[in-house]
PDB file of N, CA and C in Angstrom:
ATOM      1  N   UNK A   1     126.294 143.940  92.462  1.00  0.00           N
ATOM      2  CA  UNK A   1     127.488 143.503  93.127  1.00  0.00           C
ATOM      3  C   UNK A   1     127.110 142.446  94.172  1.00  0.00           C
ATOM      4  N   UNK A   2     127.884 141.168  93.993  1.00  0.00           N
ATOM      5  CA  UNK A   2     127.476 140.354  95.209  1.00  0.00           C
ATOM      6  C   UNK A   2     128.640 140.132  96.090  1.00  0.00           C
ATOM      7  N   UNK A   3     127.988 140.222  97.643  1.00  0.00           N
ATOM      8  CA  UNK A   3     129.263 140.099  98.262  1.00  0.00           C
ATOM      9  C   UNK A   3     129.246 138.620  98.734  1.00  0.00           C
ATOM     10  N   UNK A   4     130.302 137.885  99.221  1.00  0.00           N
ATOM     11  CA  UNK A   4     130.735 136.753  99.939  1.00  0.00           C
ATOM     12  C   UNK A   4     130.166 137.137 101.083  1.00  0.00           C
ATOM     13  N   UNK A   5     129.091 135.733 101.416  1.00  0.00           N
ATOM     14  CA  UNK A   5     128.670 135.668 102.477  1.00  0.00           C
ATOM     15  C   UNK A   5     129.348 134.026 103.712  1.00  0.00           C
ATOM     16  N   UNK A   6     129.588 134.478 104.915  1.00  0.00           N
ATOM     17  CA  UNK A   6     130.784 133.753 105.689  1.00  0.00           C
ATOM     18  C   UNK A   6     129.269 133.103 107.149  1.00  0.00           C
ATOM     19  N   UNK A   7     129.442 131.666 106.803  1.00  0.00           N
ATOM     20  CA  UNK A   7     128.790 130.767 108.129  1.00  0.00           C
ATOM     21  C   UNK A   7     129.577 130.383 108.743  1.00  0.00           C
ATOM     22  N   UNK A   8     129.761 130.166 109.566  1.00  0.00           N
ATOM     23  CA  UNK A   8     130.107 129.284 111.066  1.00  0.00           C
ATOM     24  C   UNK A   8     129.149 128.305 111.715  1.00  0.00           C
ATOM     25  N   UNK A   9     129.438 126.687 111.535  1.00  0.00           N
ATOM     26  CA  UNK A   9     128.305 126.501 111.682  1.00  0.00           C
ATOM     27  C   UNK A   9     129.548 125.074 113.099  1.00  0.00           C
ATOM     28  N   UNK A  10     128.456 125.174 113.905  1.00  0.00           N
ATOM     29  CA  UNK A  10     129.406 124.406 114.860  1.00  0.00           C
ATOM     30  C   UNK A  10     129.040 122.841 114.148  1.00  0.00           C
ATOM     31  N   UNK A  11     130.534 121.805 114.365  1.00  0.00           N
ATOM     32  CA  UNK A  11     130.571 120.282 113.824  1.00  0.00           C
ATOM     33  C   UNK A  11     129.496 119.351 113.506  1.00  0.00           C
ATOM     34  N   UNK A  12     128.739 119.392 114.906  1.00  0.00           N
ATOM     35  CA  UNK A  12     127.178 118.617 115.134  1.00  0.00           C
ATOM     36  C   UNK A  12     126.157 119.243 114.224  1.00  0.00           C
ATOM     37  N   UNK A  13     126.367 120.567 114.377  1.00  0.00           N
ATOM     38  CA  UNK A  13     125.192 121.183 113.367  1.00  0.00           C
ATOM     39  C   UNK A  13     125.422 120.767 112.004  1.00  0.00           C
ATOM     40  N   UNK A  14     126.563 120.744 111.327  1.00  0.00           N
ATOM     41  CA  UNK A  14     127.072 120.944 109.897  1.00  0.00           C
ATOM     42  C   UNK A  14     126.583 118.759 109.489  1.00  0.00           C
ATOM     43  N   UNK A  15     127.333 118.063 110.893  1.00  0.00           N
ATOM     44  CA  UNK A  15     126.631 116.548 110.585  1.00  0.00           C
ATOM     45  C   UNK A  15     125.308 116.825 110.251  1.00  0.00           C
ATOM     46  N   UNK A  16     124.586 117.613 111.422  1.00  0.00           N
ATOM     47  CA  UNK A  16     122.851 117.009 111.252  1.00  0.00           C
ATOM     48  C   UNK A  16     122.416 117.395 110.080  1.00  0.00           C
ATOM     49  N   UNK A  17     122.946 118.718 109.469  1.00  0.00           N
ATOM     50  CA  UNK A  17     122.555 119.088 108.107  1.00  0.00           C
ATOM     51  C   UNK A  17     122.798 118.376 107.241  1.00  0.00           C
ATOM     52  N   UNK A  18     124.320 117.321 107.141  1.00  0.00           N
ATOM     53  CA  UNK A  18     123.834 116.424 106.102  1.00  0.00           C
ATOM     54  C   UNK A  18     123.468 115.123 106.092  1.00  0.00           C
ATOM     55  N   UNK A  19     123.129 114.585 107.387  1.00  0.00           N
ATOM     56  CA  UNK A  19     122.437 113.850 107.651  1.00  0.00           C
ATOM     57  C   UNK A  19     121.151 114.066 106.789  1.00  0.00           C
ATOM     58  N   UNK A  20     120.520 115.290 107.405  1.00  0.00           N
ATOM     59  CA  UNK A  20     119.477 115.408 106.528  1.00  0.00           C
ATOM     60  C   UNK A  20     119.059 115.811 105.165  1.00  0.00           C
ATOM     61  N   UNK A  21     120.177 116.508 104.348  1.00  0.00           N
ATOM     62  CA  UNK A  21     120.307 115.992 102.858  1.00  0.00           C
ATOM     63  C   UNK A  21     120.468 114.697 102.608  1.00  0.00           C
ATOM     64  N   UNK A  22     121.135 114.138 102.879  1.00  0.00           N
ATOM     65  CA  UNK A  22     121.154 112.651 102.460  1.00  0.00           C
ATOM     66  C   UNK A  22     119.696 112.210 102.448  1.00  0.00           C
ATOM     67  N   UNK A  23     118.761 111.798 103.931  1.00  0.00           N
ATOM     68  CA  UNK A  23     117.724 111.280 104.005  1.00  0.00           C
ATOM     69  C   UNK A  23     116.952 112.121 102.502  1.00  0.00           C
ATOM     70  N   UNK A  24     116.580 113.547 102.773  1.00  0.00           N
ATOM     71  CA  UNK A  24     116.093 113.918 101.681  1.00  0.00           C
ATOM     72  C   UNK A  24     116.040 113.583 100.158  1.00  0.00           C
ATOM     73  N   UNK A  25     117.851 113.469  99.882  1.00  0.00           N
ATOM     74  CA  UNK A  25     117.898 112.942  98.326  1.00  0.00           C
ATOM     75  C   UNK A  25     117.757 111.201  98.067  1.00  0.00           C
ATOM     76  N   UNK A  26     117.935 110.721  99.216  1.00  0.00           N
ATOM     77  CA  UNK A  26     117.495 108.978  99.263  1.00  0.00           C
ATOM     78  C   UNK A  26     115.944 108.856  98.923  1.00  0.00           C
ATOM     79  N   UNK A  27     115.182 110.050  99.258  1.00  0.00           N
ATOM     80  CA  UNK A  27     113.735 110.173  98.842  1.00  0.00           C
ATOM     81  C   UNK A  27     113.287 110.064  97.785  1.00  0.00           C
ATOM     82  N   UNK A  28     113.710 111.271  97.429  1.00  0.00           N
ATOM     83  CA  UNK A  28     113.681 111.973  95.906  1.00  0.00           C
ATOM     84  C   UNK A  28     114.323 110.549  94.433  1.00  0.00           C
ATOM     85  N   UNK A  29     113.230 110.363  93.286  1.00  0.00           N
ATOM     86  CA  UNK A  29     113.931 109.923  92.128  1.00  0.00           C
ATOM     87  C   UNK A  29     115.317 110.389  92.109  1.00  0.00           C
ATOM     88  N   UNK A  30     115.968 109.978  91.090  1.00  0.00           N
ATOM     89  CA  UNK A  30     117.155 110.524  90.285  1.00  0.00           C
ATOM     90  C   UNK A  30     116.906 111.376  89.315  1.00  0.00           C
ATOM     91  N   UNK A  31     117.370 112.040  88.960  1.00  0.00           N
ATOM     92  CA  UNK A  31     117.179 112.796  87.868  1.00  0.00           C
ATOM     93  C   UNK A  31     117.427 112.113  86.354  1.00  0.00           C
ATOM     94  N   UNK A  32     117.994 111.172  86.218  1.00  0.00           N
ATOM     95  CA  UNK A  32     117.768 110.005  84.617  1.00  0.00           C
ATOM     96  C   UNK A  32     116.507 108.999  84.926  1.00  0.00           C
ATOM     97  N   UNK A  33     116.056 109.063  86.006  1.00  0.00           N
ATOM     98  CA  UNK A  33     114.691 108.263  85.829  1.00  0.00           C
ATOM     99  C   UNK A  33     113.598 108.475  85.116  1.00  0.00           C
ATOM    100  N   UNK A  34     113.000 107.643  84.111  1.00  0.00           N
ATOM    101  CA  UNK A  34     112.248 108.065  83.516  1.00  0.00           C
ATOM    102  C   UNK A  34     110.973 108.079  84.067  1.00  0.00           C
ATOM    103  N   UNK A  35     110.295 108.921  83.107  1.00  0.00           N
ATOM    104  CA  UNK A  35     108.498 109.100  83.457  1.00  0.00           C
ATOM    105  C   UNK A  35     108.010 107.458  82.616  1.00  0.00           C
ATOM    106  N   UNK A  36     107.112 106.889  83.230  1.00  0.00           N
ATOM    107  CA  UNK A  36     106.470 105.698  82.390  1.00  0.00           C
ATOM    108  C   UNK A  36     104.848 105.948  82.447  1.00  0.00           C
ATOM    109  N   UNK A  37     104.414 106.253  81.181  1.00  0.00           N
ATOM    110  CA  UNK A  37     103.242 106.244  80.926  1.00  0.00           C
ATOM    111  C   UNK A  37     102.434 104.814  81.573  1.00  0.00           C
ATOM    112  N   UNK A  38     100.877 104.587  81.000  1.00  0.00           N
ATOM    113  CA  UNK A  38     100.395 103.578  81.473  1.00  0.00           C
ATOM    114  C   UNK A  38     100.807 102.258  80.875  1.00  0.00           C
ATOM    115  N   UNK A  39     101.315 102.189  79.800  1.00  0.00           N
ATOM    116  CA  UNK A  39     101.724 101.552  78.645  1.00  0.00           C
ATOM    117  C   UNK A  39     103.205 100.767  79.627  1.00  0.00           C
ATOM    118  N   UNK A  40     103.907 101.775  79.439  1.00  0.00           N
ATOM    119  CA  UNK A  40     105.068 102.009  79.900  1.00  0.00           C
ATOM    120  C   UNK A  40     105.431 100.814  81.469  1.00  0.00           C
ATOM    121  N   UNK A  41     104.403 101.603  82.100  1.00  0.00           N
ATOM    122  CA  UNK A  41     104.464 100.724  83.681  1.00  0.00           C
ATOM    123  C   UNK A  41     104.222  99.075  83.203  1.00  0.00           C
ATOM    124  N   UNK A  42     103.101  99.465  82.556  1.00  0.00           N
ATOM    125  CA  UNK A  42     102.447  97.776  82.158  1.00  0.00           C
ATOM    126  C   UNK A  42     103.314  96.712  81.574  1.00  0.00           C
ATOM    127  N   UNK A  43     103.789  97.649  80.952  1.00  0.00           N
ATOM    128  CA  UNK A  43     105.124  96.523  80.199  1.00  0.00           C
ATOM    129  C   UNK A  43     106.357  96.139  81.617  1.00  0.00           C
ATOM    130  N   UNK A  44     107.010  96.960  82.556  1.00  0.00           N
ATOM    131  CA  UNK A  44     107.393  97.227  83.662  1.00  0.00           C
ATOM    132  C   UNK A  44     107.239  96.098  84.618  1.00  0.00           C
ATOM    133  N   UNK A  45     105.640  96.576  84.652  1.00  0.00           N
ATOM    134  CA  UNK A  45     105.144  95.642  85.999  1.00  0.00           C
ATOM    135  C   UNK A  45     104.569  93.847  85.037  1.00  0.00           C
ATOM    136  N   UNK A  46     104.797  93.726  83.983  1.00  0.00           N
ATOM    137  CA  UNK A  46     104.102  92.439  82.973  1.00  0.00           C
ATOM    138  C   UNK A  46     102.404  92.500  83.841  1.00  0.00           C
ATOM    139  N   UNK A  47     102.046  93.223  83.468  1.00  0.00           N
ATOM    140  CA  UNK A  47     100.310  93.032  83.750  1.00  0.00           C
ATOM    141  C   UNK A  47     100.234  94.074  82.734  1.00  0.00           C
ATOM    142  N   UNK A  48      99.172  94.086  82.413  1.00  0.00           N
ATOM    143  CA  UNK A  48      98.008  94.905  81.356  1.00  0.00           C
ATOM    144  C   UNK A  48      98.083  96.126  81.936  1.00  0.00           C
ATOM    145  N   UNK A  49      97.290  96.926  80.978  1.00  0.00           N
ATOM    146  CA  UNK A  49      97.070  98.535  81.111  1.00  0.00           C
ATOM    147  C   UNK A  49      95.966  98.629  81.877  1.00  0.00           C
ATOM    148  N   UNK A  50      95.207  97.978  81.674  1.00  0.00           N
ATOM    149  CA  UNK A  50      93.662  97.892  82.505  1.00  0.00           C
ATOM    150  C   UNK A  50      94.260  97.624  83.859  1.00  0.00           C
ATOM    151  N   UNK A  51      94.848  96.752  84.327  1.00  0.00           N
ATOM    152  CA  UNK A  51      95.621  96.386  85.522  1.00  0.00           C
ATOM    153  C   UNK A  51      96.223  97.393  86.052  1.00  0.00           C
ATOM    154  N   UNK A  52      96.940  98.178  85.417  1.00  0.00           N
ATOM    155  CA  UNK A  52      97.629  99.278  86.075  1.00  0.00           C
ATOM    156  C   UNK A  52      96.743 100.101  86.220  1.00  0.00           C
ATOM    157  N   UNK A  53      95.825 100.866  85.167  1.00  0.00           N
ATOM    158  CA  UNK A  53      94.748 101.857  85.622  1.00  0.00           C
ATOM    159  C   UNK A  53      94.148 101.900  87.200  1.00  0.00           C
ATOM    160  N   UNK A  54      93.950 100.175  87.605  1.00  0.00           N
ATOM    161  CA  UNK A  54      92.830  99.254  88.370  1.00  0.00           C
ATOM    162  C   UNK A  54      93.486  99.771  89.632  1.00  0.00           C
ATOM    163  N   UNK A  55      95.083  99.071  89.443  1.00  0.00           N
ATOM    164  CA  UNK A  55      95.724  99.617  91.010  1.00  0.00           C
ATOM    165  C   UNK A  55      96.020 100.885  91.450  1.00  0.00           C
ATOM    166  N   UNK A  56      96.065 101.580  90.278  1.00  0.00           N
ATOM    167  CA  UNK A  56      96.451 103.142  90.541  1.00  0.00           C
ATOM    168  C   UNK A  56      95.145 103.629  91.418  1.00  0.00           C
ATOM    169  N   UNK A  57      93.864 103.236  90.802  1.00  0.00           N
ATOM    170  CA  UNK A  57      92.492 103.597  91.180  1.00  0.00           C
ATOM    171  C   UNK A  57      92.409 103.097  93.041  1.00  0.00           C
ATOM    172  N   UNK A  58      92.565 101.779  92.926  1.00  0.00           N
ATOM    173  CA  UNK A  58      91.964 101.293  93.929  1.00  0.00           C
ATOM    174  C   UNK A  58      93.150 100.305  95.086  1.00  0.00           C
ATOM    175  N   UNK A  59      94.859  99.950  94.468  1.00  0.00           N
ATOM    176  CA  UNK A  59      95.463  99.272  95.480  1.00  0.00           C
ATOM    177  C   UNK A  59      96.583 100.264  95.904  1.00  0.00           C
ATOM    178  N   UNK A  60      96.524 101.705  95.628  1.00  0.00           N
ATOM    179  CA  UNK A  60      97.724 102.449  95.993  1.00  0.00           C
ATOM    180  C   UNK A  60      98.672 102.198  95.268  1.00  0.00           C
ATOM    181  N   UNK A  61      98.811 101.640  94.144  1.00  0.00           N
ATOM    182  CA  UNK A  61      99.615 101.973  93.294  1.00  0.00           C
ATOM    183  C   UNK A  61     100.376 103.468  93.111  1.00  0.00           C
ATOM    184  N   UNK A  62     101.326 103.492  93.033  1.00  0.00           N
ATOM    185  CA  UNK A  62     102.246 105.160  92.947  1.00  0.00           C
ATOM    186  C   UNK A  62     101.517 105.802  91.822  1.00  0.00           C
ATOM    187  N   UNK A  63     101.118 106.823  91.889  1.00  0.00           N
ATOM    188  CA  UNK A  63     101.163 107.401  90.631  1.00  0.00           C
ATOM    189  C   UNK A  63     101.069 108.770  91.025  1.00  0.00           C
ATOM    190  N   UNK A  64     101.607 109.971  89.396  1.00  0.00           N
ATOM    191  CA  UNK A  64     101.397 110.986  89.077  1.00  0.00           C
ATOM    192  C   UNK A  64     100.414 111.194  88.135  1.00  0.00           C
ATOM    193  N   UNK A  65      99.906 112.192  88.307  1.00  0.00           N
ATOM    194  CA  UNK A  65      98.888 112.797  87.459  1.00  0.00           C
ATOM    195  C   UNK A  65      99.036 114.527  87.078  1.00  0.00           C
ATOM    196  N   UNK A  66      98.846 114.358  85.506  1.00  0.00           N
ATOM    197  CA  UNK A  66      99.364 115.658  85.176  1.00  0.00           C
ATOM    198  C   UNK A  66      97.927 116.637  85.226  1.00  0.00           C
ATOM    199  N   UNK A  67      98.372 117.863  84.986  1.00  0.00           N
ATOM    200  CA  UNK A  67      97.224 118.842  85.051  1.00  0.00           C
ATOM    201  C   UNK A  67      95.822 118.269  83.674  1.00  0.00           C
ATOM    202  N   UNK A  68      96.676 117.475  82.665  1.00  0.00           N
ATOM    203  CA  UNK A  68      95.558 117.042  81.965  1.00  0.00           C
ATOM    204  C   UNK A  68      94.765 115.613  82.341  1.00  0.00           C
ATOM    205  N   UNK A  69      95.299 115.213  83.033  1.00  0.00           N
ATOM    206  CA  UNK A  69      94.873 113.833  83.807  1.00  0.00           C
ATOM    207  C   UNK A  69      95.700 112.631  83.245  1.00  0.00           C
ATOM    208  N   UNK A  70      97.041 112.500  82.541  1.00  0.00           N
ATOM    209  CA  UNK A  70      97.513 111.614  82.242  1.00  0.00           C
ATOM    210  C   UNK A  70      98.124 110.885  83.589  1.00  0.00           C
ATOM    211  N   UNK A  71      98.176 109.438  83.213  1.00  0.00           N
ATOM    212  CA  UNK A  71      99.027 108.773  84.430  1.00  0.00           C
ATOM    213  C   UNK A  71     100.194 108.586  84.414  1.00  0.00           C
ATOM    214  N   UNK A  72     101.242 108.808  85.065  1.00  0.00           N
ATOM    215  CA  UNK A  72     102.553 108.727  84.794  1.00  0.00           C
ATOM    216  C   UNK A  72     103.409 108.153  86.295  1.00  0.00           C
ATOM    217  N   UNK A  73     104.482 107.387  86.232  1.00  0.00           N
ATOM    218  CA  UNK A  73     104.849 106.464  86.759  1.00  0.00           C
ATOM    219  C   UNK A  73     106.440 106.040  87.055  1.00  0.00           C
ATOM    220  N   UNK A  74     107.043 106.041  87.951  1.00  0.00           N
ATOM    221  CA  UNK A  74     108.456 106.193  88.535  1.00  0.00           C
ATOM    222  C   UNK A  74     109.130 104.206  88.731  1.00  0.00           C
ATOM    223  N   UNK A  75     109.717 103.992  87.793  1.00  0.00           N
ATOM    224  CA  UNK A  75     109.966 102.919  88.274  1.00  0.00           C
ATOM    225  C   UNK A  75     110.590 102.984  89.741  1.00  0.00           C
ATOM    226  N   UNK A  76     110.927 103.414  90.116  1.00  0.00           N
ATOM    227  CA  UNK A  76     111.776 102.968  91.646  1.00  0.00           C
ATOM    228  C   UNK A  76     110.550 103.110  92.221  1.00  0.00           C
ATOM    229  N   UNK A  77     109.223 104.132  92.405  1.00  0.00           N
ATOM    230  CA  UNK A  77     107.980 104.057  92.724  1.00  0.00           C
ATOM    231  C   UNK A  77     107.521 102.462  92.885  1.00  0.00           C
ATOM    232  N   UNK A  78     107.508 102.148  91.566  1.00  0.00           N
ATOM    233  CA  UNK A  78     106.714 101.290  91.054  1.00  0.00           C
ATOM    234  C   UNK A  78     107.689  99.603  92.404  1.00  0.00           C
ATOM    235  N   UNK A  79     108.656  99.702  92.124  1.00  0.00           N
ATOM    236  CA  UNK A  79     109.650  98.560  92.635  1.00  0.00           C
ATOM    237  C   UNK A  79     109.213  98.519  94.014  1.00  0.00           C
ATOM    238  N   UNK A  80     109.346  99.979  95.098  1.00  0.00           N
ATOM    239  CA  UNK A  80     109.025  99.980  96.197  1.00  0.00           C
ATOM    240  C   UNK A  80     107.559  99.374  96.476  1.00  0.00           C
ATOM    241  N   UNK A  81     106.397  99.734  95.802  1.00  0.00           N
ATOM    242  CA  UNK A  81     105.475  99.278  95.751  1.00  0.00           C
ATOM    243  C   UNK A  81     105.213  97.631  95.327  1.00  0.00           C
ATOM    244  N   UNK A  82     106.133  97.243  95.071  1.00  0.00           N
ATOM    245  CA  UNK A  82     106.061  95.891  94.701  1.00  0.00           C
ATOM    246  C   UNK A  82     106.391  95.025  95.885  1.00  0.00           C
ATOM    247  N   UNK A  83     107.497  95.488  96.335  1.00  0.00           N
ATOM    248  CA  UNK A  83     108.074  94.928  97.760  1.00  0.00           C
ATOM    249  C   UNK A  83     107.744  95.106  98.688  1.00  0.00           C
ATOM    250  N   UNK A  84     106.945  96.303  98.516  1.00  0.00           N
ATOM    251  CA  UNK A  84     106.036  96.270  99.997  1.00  0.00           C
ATOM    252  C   UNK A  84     104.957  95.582 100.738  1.00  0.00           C
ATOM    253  N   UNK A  85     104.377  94.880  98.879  1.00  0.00           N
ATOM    254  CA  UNK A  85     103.399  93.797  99.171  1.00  0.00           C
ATOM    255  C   UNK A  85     102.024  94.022  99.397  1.00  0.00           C
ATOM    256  N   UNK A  86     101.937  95.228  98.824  1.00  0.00           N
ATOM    257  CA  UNK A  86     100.803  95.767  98.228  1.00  0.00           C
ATOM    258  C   UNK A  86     100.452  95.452  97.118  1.00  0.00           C
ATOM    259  N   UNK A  87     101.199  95.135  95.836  1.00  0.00           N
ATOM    260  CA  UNK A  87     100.806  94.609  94.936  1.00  0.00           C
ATOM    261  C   UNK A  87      99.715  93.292  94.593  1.00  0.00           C
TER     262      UNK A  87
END
């Protein structure tokens, strides 16, 4: 049996809370964003696979890495990293 549970949360509090969902989900991918392999980015970013390996390794390039060691890759990652001028 579940019962209804009742908050009261005063005005300022209930803003700052979604103040800070917002910041949080502005973080976070989307959920239709795809995963881009190394292949994937390379075609993305127009440089080579070797190129992408290179920056992932050594210019801070974004990346994920799975428990088997594949590289995998967020375009909006990838964009921020472009504009930041790290590339």
């Amino acid at each position: 049996m579940k019962f209804p549970v009742q908050i009261e949360l005063a005005e300022e509090l209930v803003d700052e809370l979604a103040r800070r969902v917002a910041e949080t989900l502005a973080k976070q991918p989307g959920p239709a964003e795809p995963w881009l392999d190394v292949n994937g980015a390379a075609d993305y970013l127009a440089i080579s696979p070797r190129a992408v390996r290179e920056a992932a390794r050594k210019s801070g390039l974004p990346v994920h890495r799975t428990p088997t060691g594949r590289l995998l890759f967020r375009p909006s990652e990838l964009d921020q990293w472009v504009k930041s001028g790290e590339a």
